[in-house]
C-alpha atoms as a PDB file:
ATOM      1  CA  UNK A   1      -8.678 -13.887  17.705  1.00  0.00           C
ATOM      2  CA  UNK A   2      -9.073 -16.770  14.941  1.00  0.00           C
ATOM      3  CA  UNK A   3      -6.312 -16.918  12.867  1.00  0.00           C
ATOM      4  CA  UNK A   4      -6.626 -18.753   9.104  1.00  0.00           C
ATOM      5  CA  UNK A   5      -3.974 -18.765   6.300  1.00  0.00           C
ATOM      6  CA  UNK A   6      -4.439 -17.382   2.955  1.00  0.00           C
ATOM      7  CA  UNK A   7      -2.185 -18.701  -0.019  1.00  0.00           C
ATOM      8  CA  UNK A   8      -0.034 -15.026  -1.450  1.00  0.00           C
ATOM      9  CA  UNK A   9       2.029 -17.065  -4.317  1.00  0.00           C
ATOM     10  CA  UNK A  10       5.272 -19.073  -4.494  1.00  0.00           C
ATOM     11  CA  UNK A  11       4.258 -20.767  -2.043  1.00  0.00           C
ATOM     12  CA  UNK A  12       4.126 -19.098   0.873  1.00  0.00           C
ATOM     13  CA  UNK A  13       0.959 -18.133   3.348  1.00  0.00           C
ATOM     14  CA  UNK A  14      -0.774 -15.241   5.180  1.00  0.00           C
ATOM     15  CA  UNK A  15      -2.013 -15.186   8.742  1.00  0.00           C
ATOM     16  CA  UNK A  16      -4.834 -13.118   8.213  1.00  0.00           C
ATOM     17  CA  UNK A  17      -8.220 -12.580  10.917  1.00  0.00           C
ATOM     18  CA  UNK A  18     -11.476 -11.164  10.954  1.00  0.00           C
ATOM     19  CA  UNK A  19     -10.107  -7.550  11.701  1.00  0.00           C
ATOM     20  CA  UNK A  20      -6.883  -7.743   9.485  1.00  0.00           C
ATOM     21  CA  UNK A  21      -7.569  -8.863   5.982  1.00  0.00           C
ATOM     22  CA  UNK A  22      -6.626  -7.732   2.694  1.00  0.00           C
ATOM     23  CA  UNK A  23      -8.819  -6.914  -0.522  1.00  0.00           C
ATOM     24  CA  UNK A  24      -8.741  -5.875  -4.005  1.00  0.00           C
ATOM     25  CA  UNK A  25      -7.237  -2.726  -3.573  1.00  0.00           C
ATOM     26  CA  UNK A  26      -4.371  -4.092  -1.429  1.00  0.00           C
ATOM     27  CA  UNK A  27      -3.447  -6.588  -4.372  1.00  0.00           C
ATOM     28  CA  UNK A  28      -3.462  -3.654  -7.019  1.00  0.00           C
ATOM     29  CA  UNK A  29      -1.644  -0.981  -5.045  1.00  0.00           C
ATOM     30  CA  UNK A  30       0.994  -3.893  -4.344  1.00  0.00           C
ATOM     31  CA  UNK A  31       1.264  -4.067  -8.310  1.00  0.00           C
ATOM     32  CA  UNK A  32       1.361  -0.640  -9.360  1.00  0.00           C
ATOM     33  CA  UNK A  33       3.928   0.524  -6.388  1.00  0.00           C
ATOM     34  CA  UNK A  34       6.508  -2.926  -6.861  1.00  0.00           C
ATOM     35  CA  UNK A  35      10.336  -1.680  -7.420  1.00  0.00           C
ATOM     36  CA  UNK A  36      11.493  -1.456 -11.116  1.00  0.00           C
ATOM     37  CA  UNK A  37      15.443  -1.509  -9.796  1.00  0.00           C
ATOM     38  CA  UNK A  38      17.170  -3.994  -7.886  1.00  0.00           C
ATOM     39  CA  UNK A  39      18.327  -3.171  -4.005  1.00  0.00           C
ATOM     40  CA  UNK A  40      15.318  -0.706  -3.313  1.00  0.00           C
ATOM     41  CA  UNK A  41      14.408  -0.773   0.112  1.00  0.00           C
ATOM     42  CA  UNK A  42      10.651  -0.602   1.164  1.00  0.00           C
ATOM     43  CA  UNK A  43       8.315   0.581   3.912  1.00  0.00           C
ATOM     44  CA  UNK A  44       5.104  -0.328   3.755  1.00  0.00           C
ATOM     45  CA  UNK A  45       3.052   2.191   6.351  1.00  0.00           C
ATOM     46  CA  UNK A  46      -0.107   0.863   7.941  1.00  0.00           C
ATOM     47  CA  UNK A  47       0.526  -2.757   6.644  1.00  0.00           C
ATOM     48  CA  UNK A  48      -2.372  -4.220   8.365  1.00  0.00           C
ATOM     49  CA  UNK A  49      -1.905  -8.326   8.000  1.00  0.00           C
ATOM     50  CA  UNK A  50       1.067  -7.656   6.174  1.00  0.00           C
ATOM     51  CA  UNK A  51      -0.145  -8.596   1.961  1.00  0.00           C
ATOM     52  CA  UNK A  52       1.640  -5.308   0.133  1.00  0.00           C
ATOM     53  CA  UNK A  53       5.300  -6.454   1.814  1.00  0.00           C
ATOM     54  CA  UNK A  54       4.526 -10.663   0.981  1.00  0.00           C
ATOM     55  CA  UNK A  55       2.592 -10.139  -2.228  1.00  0.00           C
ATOM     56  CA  UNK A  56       6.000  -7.532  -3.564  1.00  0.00           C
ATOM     57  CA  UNK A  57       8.155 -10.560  -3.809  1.00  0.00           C
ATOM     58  CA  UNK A  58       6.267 -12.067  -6.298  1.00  0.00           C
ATOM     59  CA  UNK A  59       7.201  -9.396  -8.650  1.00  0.00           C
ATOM     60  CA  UNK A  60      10.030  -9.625 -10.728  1.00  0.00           C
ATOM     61  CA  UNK A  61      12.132  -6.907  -9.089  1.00  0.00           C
ATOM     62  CA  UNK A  62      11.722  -8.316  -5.244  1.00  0.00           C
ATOM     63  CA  UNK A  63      13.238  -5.651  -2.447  1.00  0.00           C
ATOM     64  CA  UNK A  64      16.366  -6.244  -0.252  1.00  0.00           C
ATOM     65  CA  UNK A  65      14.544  -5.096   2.648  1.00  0.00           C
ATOM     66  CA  UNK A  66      10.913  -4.393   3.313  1.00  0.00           C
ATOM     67  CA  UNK A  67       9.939  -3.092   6.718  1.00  0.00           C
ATOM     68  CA  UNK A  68       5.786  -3.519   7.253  1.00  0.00           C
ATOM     69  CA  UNK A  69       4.329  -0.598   9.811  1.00  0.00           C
ATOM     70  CA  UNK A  70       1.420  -0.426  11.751  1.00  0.00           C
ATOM     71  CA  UNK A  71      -0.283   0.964  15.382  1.00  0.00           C
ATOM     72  CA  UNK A  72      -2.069  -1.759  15.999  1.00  0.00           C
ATOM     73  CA  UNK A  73      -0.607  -4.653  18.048  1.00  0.00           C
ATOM     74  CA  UNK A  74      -2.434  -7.221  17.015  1.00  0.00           C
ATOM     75  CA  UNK A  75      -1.952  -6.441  12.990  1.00  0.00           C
ATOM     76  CA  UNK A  76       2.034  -7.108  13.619  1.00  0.00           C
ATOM     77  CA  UNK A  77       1.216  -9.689  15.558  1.00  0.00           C
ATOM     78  CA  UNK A  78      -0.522 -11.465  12.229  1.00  0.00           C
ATOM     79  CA  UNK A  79       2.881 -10.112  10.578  1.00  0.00           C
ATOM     80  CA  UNK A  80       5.325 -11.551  12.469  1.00  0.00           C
ATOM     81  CA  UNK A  81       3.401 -14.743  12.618  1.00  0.00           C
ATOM     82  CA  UNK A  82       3.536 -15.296   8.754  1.00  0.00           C
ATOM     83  CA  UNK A  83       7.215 -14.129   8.756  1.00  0.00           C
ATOM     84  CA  UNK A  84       7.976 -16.982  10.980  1.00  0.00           C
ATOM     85  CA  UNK A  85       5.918 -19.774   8.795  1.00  0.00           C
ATOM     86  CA  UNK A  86       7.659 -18.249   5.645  1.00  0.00           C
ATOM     87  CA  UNK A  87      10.549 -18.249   7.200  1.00  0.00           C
ATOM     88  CA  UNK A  88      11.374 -15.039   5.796  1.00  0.00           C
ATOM     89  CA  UNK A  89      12.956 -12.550   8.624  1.00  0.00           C
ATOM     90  CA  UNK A  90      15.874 -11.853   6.665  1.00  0.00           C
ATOM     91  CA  UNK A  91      13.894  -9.831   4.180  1.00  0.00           C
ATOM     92  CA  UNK A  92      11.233  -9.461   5.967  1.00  0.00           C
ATOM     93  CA  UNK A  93      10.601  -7.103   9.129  1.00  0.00           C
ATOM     94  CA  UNK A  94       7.938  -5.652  10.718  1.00  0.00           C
ATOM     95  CA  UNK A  95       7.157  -2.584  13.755  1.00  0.00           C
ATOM     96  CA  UNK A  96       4.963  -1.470  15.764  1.00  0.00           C
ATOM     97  CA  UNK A  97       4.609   2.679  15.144  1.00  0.00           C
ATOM     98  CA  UNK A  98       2.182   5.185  14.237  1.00  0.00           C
ATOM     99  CA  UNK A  99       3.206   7.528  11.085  1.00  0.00           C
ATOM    100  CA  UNK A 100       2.716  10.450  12.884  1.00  0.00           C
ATOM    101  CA  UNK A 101       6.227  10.076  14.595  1.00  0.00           C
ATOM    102  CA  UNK A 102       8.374   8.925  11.636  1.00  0.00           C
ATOM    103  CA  UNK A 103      11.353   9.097  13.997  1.00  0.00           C
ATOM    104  CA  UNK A 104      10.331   6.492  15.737  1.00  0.00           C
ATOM    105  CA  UNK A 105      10.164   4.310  12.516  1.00  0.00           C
ATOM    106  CA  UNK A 106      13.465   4.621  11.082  1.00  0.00           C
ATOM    107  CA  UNK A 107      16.200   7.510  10.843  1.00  0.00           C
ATOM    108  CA  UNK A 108      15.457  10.004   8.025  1.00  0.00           C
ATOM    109  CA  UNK A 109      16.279   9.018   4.320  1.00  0.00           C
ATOM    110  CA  UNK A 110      16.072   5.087   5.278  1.00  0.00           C
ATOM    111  CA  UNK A 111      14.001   4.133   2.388  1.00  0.00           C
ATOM    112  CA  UNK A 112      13.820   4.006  -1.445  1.00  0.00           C
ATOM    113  CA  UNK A 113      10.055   3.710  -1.654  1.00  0.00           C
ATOM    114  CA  UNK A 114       7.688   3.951   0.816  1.00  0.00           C
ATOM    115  CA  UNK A 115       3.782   2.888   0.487  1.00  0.00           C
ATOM    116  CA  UNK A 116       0.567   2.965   1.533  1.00  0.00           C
ATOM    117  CA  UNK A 117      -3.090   2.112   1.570  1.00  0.00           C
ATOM    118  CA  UNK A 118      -4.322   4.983   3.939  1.00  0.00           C
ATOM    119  CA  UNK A 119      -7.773   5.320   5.330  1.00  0.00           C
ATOM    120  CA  UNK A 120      -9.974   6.554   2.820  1.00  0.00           C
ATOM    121  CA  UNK A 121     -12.526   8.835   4.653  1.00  0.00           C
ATOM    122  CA  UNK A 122     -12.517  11.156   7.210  1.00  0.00           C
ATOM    123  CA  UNK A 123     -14.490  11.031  10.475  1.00  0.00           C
ATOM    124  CA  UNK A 124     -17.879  12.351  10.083  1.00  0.00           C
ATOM    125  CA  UNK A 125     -17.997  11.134   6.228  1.00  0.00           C
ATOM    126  CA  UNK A 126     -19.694   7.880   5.284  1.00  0.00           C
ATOM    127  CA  UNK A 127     -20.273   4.904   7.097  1.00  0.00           C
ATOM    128  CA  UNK A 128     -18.416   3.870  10.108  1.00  0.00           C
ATOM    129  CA  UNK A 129     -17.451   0.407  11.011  1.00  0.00           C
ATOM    130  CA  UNK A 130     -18.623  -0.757  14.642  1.00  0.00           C
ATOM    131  CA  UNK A 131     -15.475  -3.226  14.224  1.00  0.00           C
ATOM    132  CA  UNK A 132     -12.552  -0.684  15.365  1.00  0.00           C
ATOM    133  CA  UNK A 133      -9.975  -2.360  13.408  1.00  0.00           C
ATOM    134  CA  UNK A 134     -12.156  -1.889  10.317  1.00  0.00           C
ATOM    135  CA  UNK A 135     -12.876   1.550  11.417  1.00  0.00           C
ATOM    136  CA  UNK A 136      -9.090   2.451  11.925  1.00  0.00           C
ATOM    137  CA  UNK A 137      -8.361   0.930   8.394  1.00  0.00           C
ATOM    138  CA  UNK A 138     -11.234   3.007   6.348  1.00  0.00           C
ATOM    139  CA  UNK A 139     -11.739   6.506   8.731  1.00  0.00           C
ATOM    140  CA  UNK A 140      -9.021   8.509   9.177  1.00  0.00           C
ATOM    141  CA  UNK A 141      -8.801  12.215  11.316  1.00  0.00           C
ATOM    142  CA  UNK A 142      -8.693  15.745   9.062  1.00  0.00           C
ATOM    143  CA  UNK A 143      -5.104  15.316   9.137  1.00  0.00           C
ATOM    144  CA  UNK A 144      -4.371  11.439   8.196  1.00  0.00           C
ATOM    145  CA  UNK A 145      -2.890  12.315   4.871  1.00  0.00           C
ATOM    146  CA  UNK A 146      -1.098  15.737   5.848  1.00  0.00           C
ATOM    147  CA  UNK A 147       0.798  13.029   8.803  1.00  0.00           C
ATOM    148  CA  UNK A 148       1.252  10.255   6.235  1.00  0.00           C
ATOM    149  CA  UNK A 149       2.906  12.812   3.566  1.00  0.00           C
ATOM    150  CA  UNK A 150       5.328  14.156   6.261  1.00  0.00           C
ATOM    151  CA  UNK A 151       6.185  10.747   6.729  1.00  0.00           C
ATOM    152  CA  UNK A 152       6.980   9.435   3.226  1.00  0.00           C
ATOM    153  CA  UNK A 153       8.985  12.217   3.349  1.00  0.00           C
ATOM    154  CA  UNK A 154      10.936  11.961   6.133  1.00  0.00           C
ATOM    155  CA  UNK A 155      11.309   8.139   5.910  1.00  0.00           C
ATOM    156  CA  UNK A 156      12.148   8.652   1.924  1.00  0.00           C
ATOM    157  CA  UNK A 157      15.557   9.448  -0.156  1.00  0.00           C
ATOM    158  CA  UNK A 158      16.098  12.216  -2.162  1.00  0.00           C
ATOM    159  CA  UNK A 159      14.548  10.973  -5.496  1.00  0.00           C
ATOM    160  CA  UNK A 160      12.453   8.059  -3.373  1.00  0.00           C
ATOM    161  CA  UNK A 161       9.068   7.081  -4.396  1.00  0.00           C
ATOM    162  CA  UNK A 162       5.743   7.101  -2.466  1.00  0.00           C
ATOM    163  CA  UNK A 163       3.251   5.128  -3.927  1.00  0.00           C
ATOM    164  CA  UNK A 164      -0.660   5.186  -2.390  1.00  0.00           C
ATOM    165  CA  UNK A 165      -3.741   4.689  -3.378  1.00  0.00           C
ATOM    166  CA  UNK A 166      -6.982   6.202  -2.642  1.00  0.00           C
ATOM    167  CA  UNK A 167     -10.621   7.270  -3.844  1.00  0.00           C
ATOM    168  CA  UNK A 168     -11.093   9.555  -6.352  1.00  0.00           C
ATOM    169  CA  UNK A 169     -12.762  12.260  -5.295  1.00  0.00           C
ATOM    170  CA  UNK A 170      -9.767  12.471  -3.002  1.00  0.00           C
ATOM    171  CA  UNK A 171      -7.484  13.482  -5.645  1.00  0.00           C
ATOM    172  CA  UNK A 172      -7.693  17.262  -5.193  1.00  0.00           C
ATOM    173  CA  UNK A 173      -7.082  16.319  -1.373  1.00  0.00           C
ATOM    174  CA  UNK A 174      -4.362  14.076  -2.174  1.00  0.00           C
ATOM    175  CA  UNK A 175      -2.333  16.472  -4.528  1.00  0.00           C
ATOM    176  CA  UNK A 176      -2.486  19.020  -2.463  1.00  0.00           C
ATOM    177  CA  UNK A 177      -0.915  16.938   0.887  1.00  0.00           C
ATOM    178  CA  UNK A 178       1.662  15.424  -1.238  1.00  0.00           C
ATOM    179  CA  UNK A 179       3.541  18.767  -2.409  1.00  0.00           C
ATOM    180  CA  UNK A 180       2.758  20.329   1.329  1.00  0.00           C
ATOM    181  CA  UNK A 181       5.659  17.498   1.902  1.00  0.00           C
ATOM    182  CA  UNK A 182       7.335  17.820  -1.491  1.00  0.00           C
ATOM    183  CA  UNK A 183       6.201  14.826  -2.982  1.00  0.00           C
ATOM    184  CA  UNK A 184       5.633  16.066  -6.470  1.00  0.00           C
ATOM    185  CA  UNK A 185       3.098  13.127  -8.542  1.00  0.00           C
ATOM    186  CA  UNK A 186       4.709  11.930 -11.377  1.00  0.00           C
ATOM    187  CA  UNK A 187       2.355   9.198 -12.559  1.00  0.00           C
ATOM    188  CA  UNK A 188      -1.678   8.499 -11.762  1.00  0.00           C
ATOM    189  CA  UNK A 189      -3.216   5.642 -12.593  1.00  0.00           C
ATOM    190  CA  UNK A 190      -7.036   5.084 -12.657  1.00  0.00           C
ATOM    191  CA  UNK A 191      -8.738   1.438 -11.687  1.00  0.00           C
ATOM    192  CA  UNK A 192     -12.071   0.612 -13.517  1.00  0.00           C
ATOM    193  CA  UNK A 193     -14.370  -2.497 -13.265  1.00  0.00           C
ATOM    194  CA  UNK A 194     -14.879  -2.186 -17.257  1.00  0.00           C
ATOM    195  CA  UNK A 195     -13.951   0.199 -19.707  1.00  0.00           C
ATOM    196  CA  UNK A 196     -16.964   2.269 -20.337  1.00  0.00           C
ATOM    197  CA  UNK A 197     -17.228   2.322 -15.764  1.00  0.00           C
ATOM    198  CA  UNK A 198     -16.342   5.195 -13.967  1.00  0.00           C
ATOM    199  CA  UNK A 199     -12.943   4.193 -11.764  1.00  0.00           C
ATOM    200  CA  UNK A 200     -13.500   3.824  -8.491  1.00  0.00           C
ATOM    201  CA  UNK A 201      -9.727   3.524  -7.473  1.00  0.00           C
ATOM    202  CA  UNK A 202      -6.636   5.982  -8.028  1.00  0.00           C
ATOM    203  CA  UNK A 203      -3.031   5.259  -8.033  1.00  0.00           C
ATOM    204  CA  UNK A 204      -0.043   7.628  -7.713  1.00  0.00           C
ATOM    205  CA  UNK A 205       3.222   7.321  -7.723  1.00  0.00           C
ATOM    206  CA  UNK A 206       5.343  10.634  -6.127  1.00  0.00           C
ATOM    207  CA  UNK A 207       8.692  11.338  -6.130  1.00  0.00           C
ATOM    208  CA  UNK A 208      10.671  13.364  -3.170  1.00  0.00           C
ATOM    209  CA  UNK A 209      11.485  16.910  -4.409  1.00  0.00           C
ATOM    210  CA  UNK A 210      10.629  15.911  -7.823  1.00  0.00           C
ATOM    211  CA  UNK A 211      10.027  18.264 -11.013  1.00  0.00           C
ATOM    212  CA  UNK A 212       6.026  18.905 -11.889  1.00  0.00           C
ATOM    213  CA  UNK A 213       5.571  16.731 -14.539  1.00  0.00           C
ATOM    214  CA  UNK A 214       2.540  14.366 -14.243  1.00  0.00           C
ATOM    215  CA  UNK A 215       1.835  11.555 -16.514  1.00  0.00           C
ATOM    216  CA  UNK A 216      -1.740   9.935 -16.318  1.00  0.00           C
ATOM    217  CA  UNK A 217      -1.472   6.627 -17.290  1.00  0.00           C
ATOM    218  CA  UNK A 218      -3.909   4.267 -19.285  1.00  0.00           C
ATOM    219  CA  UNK A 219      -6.027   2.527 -16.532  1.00  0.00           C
ATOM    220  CA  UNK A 220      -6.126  -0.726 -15.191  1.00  0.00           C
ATOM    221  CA  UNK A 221      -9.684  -2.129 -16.827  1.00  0.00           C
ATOM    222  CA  UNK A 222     -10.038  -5.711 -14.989  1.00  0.00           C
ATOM    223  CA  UNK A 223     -13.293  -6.842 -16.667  1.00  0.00           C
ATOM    224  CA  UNK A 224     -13.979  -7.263 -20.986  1.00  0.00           C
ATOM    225  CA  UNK A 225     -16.933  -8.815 -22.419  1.00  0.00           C
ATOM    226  CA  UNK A 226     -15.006 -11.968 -22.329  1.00  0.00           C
ATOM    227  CA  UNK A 227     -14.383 -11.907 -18.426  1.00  0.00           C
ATOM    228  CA  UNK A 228     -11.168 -11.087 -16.639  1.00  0.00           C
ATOM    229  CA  UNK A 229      -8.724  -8.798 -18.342  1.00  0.00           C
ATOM    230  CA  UNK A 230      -5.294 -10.049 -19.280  1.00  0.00           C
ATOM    231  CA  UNK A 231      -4.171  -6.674 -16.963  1.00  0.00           C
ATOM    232  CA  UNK A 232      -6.405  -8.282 -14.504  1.00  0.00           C
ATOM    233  CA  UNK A 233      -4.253 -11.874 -14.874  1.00  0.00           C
ATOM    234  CA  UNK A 234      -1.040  -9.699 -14.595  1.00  0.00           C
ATOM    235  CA  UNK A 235      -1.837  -8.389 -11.316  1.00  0.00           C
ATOM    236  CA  UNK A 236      -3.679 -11.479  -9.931  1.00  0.00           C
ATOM    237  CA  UNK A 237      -1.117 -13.817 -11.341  1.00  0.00           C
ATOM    238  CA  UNK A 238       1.024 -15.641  -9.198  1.00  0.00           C
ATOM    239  CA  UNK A 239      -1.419 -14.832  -5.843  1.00  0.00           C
ATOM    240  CA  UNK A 240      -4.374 -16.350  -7.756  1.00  0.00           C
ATOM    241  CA  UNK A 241      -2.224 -19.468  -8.524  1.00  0.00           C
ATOM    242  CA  UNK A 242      -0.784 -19.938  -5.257  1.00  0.00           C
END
């Protein structure tokens, strides 16, 4: 497996690899879902090469603790090698588990925020990777999200947040997982290329046993007629200027 390093701000570097990379989505989610409180701690499910938990301490609220989560061996692998380069194990940790046995994860409660980028589609829908890595990271089964809501759950505080993102014309799909486990949504989010596009991304943040009271947000609009957005500088910031 080749290995190269990609700058994530302040400094510090990535071990990244043909099958475990990060992209736009990764670096917005990351954004959206960073702690507004001091002390939080965060899991970050199905971490891949490990961006969401590097790319949070460039916000201005960094966690005490993030723990980074993922089935496939080789993805921690990446992890663990750009927690050793960073020298950041402290703050920094990172486990091989599946979210469809929280238990083995963490004990109930453990977490103030949990997050996730989840597969998109389900098998049989759209265009399957021949790279399985790829394949694991955009096709889940008919029950990815139902597993991954019973896992915020478990893993998550009274009051704790779950922040994901997904497509949306998942939305329906999404809601209705979410308060299966109840997550209630409190905020959504929409991503669009330019104002007048249709979004093709959808953030939400949920909250554990929380009241129904949704707020829809103004979207993130990352292109103008003069280029780059200033929301698109915010969220690009310090990763673009590593």
């Amino acid at each position: 497996m080749a290995i190269h390093w990609e700058p994530v701000g302040d400094g510090r570097v990535l071990a990244v690899s043909d099958d475990h990379r990060f992209g736009t989505d990764t670096v917005i989610l990351s954004y959206f879902a960073a702690p507004q409180t001091a002390g939080e701690a965060v899991c970050d499910l199905g971490t891949g090469c490990g961006c969401i938990p590097f790319l949070l301490l460039n916000q201005p609220v960094a966690p005490r603790r993030i723990l980074g989560v993922d089935k496939q061996p080789d993805a921690i692998m990446l992890c663990r090698l750009s927690a050793d380069k960073n020298e950041l194990h402290g703050m920094l940790q990172f486990a091989e588990a599946d979210w469809c046995f929280p238990k083995s994860i963490a004990a109930a409660g453990s977490f103030d925020r949990v997050i996730c980028n989840p597969p998109y589609f389900q098998d049989g829908s759209g265009r399957k990777s021949s790279n399985a890595a790829h394949a694991a990271a955009r096709h889940g089964q008919a029950n990815t999200l139902t597993s991954l809501c019973a896992a915020a759950r478990y893993l998550l505080r009274y009051g704790g947040h779950f922040c994901l993102c997904h497509r949306p014309e998942r939305l329906v799909d999404v809601f209705a997982a979410l308060r299966q486990s109840c997550l209630e949504p409190k905020v959504v989010r929409f991503v669009q290329r330019q104002s007048g596009s249709a979004p093709w991304l959808v953030l939400i943040d949920a909250v554990k046993c929380g009241r129904p009271t949704l707020t829809v947000s103004a979207p993130y609009v990352l292109e103008d007629e003069n280029g780059v957005t200033e929301t698109y500088k915010e969220i690009y910031g310090k990763y673009r200027n590593a």
